[in-house]
Protein backbone atom coordinates (compact mmCIF):
# COMPACT_ATOMS: atom_id res chain seq x y z
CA UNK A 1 34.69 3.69 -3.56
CA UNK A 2 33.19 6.84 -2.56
CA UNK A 3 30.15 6.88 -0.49
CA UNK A 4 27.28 8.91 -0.84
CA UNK A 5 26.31 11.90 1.76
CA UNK A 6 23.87 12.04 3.93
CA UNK A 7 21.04 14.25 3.25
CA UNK A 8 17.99 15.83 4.84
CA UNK A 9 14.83 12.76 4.18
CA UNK A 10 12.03 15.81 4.12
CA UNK A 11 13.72 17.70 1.72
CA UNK A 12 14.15 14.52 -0.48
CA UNK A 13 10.59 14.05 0.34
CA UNK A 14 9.38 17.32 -0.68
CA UNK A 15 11.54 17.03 -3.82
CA UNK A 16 10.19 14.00 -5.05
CA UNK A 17 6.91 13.50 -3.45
CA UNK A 18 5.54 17.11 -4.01
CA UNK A 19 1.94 15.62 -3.73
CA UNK A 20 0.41 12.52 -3.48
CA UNK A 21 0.72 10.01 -6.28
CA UNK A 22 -2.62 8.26 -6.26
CA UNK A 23 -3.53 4.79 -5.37
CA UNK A 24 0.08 3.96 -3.82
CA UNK A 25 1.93 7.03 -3.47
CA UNK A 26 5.25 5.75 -3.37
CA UNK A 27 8.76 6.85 -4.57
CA UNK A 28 11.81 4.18 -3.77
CA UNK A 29 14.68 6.29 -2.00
CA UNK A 30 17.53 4.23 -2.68
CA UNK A 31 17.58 2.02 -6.30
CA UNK A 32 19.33 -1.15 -6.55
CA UNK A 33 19.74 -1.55 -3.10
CA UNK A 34 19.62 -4.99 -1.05
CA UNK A 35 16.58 -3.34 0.55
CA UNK A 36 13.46 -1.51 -0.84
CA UNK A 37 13.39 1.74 1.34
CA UNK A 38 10.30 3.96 0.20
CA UNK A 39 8.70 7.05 1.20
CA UNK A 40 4.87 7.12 0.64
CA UNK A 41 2.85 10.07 1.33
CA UNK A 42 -0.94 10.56 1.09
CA UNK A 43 -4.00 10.65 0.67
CA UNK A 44 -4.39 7.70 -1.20
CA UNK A 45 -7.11 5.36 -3.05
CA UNK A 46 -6.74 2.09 -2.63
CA UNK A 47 -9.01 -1.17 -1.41
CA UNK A 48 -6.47 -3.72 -2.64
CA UNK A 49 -4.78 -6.03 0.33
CA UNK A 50 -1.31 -6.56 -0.62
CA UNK A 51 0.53 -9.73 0.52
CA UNK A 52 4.62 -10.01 0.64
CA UNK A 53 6.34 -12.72 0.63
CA UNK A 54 8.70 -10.96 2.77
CA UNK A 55 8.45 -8.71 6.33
CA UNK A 56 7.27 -5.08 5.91
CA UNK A 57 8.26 -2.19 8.27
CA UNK A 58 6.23 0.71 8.90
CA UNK A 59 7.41 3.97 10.41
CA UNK A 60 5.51 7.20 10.81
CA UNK A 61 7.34 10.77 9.58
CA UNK A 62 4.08 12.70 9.97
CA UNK A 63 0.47 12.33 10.55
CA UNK A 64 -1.04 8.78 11.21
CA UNK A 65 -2.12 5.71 9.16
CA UNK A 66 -4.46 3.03 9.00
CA UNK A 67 -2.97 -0.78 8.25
CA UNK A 68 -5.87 -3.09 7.98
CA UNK A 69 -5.17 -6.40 7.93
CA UNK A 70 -7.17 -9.71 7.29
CA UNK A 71 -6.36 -11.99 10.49
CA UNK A 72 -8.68 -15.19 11.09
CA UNK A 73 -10.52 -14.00 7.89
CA UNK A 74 -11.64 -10.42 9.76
CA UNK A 75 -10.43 -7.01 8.87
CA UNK A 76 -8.70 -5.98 11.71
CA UNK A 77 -7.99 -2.09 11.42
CA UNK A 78 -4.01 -0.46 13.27
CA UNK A 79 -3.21 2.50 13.71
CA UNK A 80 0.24 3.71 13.39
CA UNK A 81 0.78 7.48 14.73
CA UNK A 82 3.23 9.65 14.20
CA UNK A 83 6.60 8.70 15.26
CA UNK A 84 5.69 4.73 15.51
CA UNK A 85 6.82 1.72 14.14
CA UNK A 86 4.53 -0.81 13.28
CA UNK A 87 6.23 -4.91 12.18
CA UNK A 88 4.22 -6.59 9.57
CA UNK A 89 5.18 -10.37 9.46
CA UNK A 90 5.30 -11.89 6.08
CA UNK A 91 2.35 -13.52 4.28
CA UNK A 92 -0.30 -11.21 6.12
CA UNK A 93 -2.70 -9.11 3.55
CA UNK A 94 -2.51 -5.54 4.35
CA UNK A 95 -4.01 -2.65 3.01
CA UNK A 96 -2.48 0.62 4.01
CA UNK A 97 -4.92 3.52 4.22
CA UNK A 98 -3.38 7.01 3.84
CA UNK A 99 -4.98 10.46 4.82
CA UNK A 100 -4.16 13.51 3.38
CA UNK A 101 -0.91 14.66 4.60
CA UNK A 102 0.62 11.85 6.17
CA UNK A 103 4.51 10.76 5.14
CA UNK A 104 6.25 7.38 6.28
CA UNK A 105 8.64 5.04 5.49
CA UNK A 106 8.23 1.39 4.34
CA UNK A 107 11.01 -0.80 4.20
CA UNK A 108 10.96 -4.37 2.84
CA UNK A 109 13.19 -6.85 1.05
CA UNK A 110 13.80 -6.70 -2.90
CA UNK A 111 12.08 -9.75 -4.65
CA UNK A 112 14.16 -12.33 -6.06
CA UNK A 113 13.03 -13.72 -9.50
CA UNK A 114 10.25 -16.24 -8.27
CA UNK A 115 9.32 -14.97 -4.96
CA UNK A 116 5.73 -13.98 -5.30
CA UNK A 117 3.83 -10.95 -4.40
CA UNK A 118 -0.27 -11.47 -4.25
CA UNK A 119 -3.10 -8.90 -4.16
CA UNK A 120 -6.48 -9.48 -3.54
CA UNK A 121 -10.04 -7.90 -3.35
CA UNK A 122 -12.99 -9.14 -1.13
CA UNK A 123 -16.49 -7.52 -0.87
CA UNK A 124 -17.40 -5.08 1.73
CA UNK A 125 -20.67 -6.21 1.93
CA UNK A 126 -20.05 -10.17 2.51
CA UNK A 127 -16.07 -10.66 2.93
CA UNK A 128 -16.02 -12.74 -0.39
CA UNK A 129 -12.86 -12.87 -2.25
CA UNK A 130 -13.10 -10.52 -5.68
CA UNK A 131 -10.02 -11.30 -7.36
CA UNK A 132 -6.24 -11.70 -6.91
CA UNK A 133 -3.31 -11.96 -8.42
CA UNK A 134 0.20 -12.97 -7.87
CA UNK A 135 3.02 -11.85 -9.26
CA UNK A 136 7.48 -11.03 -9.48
CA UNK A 137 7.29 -7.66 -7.96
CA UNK A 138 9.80 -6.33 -9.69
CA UNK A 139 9.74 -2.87 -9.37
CA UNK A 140 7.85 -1.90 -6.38
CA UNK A 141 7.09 1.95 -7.68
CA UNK A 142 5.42 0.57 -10.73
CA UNK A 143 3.88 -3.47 -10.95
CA UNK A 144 1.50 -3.06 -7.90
CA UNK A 145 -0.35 0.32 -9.60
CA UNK A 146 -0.45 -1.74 -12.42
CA UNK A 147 -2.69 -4.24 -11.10
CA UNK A 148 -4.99 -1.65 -9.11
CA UNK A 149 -5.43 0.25 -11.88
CA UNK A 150 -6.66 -2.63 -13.60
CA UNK A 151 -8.80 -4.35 -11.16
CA UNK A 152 -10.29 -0.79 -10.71
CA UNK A 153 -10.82 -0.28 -14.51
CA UNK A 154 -12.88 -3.37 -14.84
CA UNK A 155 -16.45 -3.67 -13.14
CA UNK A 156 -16.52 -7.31 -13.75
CA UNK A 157 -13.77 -8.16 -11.74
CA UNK A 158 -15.42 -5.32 -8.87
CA UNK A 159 -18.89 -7.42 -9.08
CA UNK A 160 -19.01 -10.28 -5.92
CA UNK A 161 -20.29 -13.41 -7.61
CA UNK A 162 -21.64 -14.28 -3.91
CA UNK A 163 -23.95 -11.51 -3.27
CA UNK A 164 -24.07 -8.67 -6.66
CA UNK A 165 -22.43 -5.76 -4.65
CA UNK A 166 -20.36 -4.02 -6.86
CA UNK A 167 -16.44 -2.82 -4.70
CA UNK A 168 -16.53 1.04 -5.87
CA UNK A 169 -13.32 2.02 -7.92
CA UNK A 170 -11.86 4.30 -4.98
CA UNK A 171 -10.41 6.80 -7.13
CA UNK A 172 -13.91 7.84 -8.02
CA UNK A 173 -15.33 8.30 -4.07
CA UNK A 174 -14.46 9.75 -1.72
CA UNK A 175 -12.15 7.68 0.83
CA UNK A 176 -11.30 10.39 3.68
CA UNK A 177 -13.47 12.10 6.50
CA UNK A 178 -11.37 14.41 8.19
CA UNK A 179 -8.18 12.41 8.75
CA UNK A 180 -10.48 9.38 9.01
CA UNK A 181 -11.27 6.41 6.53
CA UNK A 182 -14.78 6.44 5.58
């Protein structure tokens, strides 16, 4: 068995990342591997929280990030700079904000037929849970868009039954200040 080169991860980036690619931004670097290693570059426009069944780990090529989480039912906001490594422990819902120009690596576990991903919404104005959904990630690149774009398509679903505020579809405002979340 022959073994594949090594090659330069920014040129690979540049190749197949050339810009952003919306509300995830994410290309999978090696395909039917016994881990999910992905490059995601921003900006991008997203208010989901994403939870994994499974450890996530975030490193830093360029720029910086912002990884809120929801701990103790608060959104605590990280930062992850350039050059760090940030652990996410499984079952935490994270949202990974992205300004313009920053690249990093994510590297989790492939899902095994059962194993459930979740995302959720909750109101900015009150904390109250929108929506979720669970589902067999089964292709990382493709199943979580599917359920933003969804959730984002459908003002219902955006409308907190607790308090009337209506979550904005991010791809229609504008998330970044700078290189800081608005």
């Amino acid at each position: 068995m022959k073994l594949p080169e090594a090659f330069n991860l920014e040129a690979w980036t540049e190749q197949h990342l050339p810009t952003s690619l919306g509300a995830i931004g994410n290309r999978e670097v090696f395909k039917n591997s016994d881990f999910i290693f992905q490059v995601i570059k921003g900006p991008n426009a997203r208010n989901d929280f994403h939870i994994d069944p499974w450890d996530e780990i975030f490193y830093q090529l360029h720029g910086h990030i912002f990884l809120d989480t929801l701990e103790d039912g608060k959104v605590v906001r990280h930062r992850i700079n350039e050059g760090e490594l940030f652990h996410l422990p499984k079952n935490i819902f994270h949202s990974p904000r992205r300004p313009p120009g920053s690249v990093g690596v994510v590297i989790e576990r492939p899902r095994k037929q059962g194993e459930e991903d979740g995302m959720a919404w909750f109101c900015e104005k009150c904390g109250h849970m929108l929506h979720s959904v669970y589902f067999w990630c089964e292709d990382i690149e493709t199943n979580l868009k599917r359920y933003v774009q969804e959730f984002n398509a459908d003002e219902h679903l955006r409308t907190c039954k607790k308090c009337g505020t209506v979550l904005p579809d991010p791809t229609t405002v504008p998330q970044w200040a700078g290189d800081d979340w608005k």
